[in-house]
Protein backbone atom coordinates (compact mmCIF):
# COMPACT_ATOMS: atom_id res chain seq x y z
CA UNK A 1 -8.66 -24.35 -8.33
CA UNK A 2 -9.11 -22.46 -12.09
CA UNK A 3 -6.87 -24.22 -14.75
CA UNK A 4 -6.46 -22.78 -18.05
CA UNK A 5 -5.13 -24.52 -20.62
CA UNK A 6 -4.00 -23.04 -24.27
CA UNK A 7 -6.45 -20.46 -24.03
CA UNK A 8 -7.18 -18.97 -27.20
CA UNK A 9 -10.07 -16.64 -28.65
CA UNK A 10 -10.58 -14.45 -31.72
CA UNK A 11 -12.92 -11.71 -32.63
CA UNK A 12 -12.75 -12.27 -36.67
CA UNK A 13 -8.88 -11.00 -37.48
CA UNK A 14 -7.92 -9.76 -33.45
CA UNK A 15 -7.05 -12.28 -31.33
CA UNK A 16 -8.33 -11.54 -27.92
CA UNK A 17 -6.25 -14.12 -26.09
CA UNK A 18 -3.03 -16.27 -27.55
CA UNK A 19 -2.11 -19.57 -26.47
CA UNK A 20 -2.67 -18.45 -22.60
CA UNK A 21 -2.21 -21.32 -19.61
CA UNK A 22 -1.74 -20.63 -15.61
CA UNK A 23 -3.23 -22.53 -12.91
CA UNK A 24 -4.92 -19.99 -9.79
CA UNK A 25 -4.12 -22.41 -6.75
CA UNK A 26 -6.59 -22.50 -3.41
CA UNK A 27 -5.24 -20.60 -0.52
CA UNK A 28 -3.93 -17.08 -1.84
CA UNK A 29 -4.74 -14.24 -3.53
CA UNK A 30 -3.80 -14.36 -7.05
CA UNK A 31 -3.94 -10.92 -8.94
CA UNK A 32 -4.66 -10.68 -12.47
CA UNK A 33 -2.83 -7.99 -14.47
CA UNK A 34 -2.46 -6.58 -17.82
CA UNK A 35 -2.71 -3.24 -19.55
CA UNK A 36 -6.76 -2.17 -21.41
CA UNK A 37 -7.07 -5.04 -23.53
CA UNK A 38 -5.01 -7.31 -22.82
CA UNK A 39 -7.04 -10.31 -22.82
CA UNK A 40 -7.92 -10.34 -18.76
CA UNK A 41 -11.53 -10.30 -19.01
CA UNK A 42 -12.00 -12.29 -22.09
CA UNK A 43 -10.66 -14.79 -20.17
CA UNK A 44 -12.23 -14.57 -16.95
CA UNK A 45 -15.48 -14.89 -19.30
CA UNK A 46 -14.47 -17.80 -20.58
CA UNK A 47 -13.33 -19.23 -17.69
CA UNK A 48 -16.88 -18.63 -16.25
CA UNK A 49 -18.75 -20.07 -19.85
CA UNK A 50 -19.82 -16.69 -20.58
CA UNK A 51 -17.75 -16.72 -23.78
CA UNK A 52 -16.60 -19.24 -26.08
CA UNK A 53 -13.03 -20.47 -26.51
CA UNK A 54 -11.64 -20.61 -30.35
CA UNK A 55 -9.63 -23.35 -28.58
CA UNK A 56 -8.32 -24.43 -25.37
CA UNK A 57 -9.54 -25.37 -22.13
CA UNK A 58 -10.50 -23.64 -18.72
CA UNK A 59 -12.03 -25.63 -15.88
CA UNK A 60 -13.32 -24.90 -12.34
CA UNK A 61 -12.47 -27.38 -9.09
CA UNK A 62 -11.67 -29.38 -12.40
CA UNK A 63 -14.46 -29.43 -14.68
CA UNK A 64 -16.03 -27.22 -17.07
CA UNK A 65 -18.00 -24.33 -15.20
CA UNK A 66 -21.17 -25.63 -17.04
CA UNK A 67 -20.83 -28.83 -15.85
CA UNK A 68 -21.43 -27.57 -12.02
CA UNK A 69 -24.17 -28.60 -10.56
CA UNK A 70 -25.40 -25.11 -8.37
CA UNK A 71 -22.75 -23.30 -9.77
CA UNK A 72 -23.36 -20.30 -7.77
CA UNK A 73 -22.70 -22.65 -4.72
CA UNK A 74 -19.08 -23.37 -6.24
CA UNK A 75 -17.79 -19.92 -7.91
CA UNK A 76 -18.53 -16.58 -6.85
CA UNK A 77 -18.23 -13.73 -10.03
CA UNK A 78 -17.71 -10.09 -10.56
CA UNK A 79 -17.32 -8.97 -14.33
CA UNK A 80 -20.11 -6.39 -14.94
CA UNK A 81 -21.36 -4.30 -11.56
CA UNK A 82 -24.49 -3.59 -13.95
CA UNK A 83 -25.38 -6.95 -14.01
CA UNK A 84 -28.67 -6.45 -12.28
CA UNK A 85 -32.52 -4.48 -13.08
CA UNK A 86 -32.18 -1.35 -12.51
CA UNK A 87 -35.89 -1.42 -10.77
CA UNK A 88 -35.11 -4.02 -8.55
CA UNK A 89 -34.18 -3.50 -4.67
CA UNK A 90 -30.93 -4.54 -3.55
CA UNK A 91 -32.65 -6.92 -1.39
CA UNK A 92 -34.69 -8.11 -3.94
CA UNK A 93 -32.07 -8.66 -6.77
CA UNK A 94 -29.90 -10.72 -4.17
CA UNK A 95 -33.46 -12.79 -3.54
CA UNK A 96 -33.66 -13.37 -7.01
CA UNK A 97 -30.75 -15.15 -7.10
CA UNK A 98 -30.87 -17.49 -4.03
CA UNK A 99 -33.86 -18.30 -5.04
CA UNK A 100 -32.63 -19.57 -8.58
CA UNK A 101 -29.75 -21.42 -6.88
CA UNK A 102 -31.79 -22.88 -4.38
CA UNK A 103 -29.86 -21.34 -1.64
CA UNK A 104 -31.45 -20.07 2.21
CA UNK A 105 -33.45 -16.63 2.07
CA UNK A 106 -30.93 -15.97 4.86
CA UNK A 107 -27.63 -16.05 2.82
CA UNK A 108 -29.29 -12.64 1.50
CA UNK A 109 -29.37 -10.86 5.13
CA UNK A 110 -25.79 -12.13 5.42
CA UNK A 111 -23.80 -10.74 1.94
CA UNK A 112 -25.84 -7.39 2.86
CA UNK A 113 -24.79 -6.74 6.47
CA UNK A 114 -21.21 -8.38 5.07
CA UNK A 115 -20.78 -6.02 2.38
CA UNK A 116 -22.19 -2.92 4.29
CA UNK A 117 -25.34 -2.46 2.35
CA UNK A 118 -27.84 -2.64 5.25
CA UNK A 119 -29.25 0.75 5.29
CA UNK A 120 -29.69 1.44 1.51
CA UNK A 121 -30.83 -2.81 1.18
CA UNK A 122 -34.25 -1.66 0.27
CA UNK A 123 -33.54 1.14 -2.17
CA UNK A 124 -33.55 0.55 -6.31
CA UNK A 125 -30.57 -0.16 -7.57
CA UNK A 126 -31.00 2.35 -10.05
CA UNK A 127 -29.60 5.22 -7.77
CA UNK A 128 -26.83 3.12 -6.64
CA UNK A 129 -23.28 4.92 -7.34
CA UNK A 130 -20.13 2.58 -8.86
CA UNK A 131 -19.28 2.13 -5.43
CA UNK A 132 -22.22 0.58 -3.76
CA UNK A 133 -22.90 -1.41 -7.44
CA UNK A 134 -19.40 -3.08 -6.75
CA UNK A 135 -20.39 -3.93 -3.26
CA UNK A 136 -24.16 -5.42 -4.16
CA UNK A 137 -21.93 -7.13 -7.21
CA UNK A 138 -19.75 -8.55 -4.33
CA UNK A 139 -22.83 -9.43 -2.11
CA UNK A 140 -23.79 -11.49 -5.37
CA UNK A 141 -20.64 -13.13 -5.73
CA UNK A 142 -20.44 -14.24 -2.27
CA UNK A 143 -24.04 -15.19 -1.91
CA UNK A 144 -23.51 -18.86 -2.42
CA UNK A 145 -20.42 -19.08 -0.36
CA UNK A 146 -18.36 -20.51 -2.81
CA UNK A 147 -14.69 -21.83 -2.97
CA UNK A 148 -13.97 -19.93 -5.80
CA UNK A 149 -14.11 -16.10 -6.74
CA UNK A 150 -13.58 -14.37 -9.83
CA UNK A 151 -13.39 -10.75 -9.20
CA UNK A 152 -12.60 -8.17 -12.73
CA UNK A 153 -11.84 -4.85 -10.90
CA UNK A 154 -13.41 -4.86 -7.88
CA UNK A 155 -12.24 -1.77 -6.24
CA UNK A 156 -13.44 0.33 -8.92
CA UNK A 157 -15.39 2.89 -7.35
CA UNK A 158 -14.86 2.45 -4.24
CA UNK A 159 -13.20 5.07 -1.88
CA UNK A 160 -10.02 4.37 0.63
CA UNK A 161 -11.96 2.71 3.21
CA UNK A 162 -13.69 0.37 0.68
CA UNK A 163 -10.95 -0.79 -1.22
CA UNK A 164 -9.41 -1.59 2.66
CA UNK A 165 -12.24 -3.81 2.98
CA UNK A 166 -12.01 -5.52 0.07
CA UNK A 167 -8.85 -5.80 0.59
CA UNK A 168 -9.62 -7.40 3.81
CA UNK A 169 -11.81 -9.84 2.85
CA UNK A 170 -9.94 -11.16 -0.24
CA UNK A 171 -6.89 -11.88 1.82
CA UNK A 172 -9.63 -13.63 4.89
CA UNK A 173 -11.32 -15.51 1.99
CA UNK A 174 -7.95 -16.89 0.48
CA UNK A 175 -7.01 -17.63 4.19
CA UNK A 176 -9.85 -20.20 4.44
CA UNK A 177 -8.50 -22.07 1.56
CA UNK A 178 -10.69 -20.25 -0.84
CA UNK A 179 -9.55 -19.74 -4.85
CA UNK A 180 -9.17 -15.98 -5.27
CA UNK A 181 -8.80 -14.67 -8.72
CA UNK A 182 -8.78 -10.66 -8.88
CA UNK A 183 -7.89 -8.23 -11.37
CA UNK A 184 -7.38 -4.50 -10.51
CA UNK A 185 -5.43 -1.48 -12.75
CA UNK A 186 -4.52 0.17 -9.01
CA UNK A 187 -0.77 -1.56 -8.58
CA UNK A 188 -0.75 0.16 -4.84
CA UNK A 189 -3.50 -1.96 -4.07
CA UNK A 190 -2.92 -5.56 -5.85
CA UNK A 191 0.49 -4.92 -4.15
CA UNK A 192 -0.53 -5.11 -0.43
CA UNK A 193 -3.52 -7.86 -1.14
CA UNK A 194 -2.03 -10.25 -3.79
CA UNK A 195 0.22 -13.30 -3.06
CA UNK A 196 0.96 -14.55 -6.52
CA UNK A 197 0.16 -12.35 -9.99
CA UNK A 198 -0.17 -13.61 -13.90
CA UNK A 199 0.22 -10.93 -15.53
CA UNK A 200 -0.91 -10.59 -19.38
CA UNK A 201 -0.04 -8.17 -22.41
CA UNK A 202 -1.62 -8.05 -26.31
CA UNK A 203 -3.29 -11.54 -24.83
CA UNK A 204 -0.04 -13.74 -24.23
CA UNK A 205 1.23 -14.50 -20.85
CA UNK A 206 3.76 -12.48 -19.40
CA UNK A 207 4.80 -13.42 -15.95
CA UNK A 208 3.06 -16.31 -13.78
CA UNK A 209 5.03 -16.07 -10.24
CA UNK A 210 4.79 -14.84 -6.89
CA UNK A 211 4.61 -11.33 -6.24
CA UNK A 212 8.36 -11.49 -4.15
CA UNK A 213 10.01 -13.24 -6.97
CA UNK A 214 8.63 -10.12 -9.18
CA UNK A 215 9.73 -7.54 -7.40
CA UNK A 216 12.95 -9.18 -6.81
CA UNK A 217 13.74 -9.14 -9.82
CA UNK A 218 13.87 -5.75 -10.21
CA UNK A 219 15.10 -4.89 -7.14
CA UNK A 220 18.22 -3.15 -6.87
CA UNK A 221 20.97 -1.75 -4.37
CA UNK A 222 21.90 2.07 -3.49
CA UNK A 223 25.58 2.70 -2.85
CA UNK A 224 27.50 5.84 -2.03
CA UNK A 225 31.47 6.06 -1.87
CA UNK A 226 34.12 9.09 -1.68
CA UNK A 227 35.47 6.90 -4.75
CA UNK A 228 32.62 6.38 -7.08
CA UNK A 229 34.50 5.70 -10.51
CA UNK A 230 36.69 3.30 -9.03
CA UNK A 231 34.05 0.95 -7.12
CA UNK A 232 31.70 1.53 -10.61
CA UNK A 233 34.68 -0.17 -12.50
CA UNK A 234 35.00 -2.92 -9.73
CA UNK A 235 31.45 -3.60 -9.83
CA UNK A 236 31.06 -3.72 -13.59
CA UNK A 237 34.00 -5.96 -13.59
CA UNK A 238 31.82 -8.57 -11.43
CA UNK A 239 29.01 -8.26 -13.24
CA UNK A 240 27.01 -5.79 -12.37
CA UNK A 241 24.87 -3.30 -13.84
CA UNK A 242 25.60 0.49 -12.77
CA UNK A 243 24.38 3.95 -13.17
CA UNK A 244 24.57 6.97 -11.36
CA UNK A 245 21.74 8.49 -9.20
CA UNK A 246 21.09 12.24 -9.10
CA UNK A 247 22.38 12.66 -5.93
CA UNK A 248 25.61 11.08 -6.41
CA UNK A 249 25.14 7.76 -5.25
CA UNK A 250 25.13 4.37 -7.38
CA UNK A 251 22.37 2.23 -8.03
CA UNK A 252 23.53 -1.36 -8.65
CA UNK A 253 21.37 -4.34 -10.43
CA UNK A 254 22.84 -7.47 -10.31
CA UNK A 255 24.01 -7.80 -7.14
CA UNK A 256 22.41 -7.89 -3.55
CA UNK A 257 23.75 -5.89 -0.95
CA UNK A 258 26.26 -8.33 0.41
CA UNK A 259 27.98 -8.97 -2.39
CA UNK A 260 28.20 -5.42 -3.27
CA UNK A 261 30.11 -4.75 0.23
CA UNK A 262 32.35 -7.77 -0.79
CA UNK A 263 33.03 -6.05 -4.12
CA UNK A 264 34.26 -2.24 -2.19
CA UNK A 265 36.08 -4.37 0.25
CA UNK A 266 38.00 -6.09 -2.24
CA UNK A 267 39.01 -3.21 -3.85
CA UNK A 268 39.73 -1.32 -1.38
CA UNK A 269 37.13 1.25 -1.32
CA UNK A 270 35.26 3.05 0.95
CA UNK A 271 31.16 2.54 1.61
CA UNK A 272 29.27 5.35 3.20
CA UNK A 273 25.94 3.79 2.46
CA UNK A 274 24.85 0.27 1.07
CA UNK A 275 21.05 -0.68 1.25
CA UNK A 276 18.86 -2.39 -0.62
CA UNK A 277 16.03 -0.96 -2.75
CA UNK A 278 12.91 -3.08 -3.26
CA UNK A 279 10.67 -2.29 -6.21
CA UNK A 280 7.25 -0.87 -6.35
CA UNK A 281 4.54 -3.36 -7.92
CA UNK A 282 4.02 -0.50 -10.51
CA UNK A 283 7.70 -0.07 -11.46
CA UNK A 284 7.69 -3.59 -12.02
CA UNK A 285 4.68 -4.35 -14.01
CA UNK A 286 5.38 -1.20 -16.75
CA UNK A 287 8.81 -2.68 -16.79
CA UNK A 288 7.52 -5.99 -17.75
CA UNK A 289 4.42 -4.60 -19.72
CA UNK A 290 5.86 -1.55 -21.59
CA UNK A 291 6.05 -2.59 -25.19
CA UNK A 292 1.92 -3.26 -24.86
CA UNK A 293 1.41 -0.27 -23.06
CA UNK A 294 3.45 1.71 -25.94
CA UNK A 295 1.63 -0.64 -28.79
CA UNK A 296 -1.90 0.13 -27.66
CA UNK A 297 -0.74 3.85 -27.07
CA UNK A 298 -0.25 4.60 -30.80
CA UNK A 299 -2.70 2.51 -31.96
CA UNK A 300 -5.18 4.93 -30.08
């Protein structure tokens, strides 16, 4: 479990992160959102000691991360894919660290063959492209099998059959009870891997909820009628909100689809097509996120 408590950090007069709290619970994914600089990976570093809190609290399977004894053993972290020397094997660089966290030379075979790094294992990193620097990054994360993981964009990089895998193994991972934290700027992806988002804009917290209950929210219902003014006015009257769709039909917010029908029966009108419409992760998060996105667009 990561709980984060009244998080707060400035850089002199810009505050990084405001007042932020959310708890990432064992067992499911947990995607991290938020718009360039929105606080995500200030707080993942501080989460992981790697920066400083102007106040507030974050803890790891309930203490500090410094306090861990092996902490490699407890959290597994991705925040900089560079993280490593550049003259160093692949092999060698994931040696390096089981060998500072006292963990089996044989924990390095296994992240390599798991993360699909076997036949380049013995090359210098230096050559590596984004995408096999995310994987060795991943190898290095997992290398102490931990219970938690704290992943900041780990797709990047990576083509269509890599980001499947890490899908993948996030959602196997959480499955096992693991604590999954992930952040990602590719809402197609975070939307068929996460179970649960917290979502963050200009360094406050904006939404801490399950994924369903966010895209319920903005979910709607398509309805066509030979007698669209009429069943407009009888929706409005109940409550809804209505507007017209280019093809004719309604679109209805508000409402689900069942009480929609009960609103054209009772007045009378005809239906020639009621269904629901489910929102796209993406639709949902620039709803919720687009007076950040349009404040850090013209400050740019």
């Amino acid at each position: 479990m990561i709980e984060v408590d009244g998080l707060t950090k400035h850089y002199r007069t810009r505050v990084a992160v405001d007042d932020v709290g959310f708890t990432v619970h064992p067992g499911r994914v947990t995607g991290f959102l938020g718009p360039n600089g929105s606080g995500k990976t200030t707080t993942m570093r501080c989460v992981l000691g790697l920066t400083r809190p102007t106040s507030g609290t974050t803890t790891v399977l309930g203490v500090p991360y410094r306090d861990l004894d092996v902490p490699m053993r407890r959290v597994g972290a991705l925040v900089d894919p560079r993280a490593r020397h550049p003259g160093r094997t692949a092999h060698a660089h994931l040696t390096a660290l089981a060998q500072s966290n006292r963990l089996g030379a044989y924990r390095v075979d296994d992240v390599v063959d798991l993360v699909g790094l076997g036949a380049v294992a013995h090359e210098r990193v230096r050559g590596f492209s984004l995408g096999m620097a995310q994987r060795l990054g991943i190898a290095a994360a997992l290398l102490g099998d931990p219970e938690v993981l704290l992943l900041d964009e780990p797709v990047n990089g990576l083509d269509p059959e890599g980001i499947r895998w890490v899908r993948e193994l996030l959602r196997d991972l959480a499955a096992e009870g693991r604590t999954v934290l992930v952040s990602s700027h590719l809402m197609s992806e975070m939307e068929d891997t996460a179970d649960h988002l917290v979502v963050l804009g200009r360094g406050r917290l904006l939404a801490d909820l399950p994924m369903a209950d966010l895209l319920g929210r903005h979910a709607s219902v398509r309805v066509r009628s030979p007698q669209l003014t009429r069943l407009g006015t009888a929706l409005r009257r109940a409550g809804a909100a209505v507007s017209p769709e280019a093809d004719g039909a309604l679109r209805v917010e508000g409402l689900d689809p069942a009480a929609v029908g009960d609103v054209a029966f009772a007045a009378g009108v005809p239906v020639h097509e009621l269904s629901p419409v489910v929102a796209s992760l993406e639709a949902a998060y620039l709803e919720l996120t687009g007076d950040d996105v349009e404040y850090r667009a013209g400050m740019a």
